[in-house]
Protein backbone atom coordinates (compact mmCIF):
# COMPACT_ATOMS: atom_id res chain seq x y z
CA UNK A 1 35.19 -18.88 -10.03
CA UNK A 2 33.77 -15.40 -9.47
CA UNK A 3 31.70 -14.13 -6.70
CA UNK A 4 28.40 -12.79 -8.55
CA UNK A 5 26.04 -10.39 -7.26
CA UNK A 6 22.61 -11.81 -7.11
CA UNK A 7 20.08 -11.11 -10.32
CA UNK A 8 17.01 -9.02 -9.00
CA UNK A 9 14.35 -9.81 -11.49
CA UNK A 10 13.07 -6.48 -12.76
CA UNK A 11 9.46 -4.92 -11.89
CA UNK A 12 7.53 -5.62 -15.46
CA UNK A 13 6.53 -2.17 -16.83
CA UNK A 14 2.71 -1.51 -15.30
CA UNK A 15 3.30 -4.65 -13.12
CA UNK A 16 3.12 -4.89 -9.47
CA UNK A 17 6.50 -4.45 -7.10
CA UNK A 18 6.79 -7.28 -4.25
CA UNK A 19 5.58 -5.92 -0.84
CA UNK A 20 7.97 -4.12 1.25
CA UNK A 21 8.69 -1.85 4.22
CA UNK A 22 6.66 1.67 3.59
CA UNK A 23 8.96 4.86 2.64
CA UNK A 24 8.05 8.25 4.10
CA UNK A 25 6.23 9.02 0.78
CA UNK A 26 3.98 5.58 1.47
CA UNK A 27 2.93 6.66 4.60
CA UNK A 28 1.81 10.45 3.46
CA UNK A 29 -0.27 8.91 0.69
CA UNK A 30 -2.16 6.30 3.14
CA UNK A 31 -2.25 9.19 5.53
CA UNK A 32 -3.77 11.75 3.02
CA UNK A 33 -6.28 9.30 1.17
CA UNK A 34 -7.28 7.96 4.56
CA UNK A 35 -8.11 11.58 5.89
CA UNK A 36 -11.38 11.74 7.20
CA UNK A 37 -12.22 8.23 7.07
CA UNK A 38 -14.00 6.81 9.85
CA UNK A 39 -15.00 3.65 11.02
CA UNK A 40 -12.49 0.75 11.11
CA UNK A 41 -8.61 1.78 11.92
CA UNK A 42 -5.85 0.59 9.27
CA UNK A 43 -2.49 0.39 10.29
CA UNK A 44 -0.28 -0.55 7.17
CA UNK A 45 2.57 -2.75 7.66
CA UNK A 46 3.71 -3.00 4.40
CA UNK A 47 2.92 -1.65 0.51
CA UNK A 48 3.22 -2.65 -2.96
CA UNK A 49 3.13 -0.33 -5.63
CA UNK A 50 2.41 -0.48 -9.44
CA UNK A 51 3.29 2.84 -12.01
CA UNK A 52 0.29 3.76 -14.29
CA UNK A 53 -0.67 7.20 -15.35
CA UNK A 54 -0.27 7.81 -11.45
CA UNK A 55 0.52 4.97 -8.83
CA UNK A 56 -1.38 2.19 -7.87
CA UNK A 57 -0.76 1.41 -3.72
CA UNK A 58 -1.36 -2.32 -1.91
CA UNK A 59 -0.92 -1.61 1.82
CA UNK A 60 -1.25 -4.63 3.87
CA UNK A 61 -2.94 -3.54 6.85
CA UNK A 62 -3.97 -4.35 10.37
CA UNK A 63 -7.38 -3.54 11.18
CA UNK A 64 -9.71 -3.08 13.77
CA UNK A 65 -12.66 -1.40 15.17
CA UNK A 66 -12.02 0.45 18.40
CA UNK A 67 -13.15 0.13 20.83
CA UNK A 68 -13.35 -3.69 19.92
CA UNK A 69 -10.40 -5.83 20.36
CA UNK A 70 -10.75 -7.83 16.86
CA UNK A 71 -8.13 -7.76 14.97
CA UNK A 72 -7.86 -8.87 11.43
CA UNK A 73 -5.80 -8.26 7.98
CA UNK A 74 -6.68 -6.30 4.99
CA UNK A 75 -5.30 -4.85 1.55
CA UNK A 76 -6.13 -1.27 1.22
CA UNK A 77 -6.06 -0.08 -2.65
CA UNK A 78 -5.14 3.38 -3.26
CA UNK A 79 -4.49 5.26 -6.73
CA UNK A 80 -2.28 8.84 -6.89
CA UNK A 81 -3.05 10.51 -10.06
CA UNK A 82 -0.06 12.21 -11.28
CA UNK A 83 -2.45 15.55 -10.10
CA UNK A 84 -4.60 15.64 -7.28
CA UNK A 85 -5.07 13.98 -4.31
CA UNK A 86 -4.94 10.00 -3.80
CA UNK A 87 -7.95 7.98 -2.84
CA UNK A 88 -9.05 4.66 -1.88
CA UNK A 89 -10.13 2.63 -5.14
CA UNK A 90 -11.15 -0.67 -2.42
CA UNK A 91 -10.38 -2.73 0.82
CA UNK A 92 -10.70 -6.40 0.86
CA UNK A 93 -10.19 -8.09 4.10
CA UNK A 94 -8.10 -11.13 4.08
């Protein structure tokens, strides 16, 4: 019997990636569409990402509003055109 690498199902074509750990290039475009914004604090923790005319981001983030101690979860949307800078397109809190 042969050992067999595992089968990774493939990412559907303008479907959603699983979550996972945020690259360098995650982190820039949270930090750049987040720029300015005040308010509550997001901290992602992780991102998943979906290829359009641009990219769609999911960041799973902490949140919280300093100086209160509440903490709680939320999905921050973000879209990259292929020009231009990214922006948030919503935050739901979960």
């Amino acid at each position: 019997m042969l050992n067999q690498a595992p089968v990774q199902e493939p990412t559907l074509v303008g479907g959603w990636s699983p979550f996972q750990p945020l690259t360098a290039q995650d982190k820039e475009v949270f930090s750049e569409a987040l720029n300015g914004f005040v308010g509550v604090s997001y901290t992602p923790n992780s991102v998943s990402t979906q290829i359009v005319a641009g990219t769609n981001y999911r960041y799973k983030c902490t949140a919280s509003m300093p100086p209160s101690e509440v903490i709680w979860e939320a999905v921050v949307e973000i879209f990259a055109p292929l020009n231009g800078k990214p922006y948030i397109t919503g935050i739901v809190r979960i």
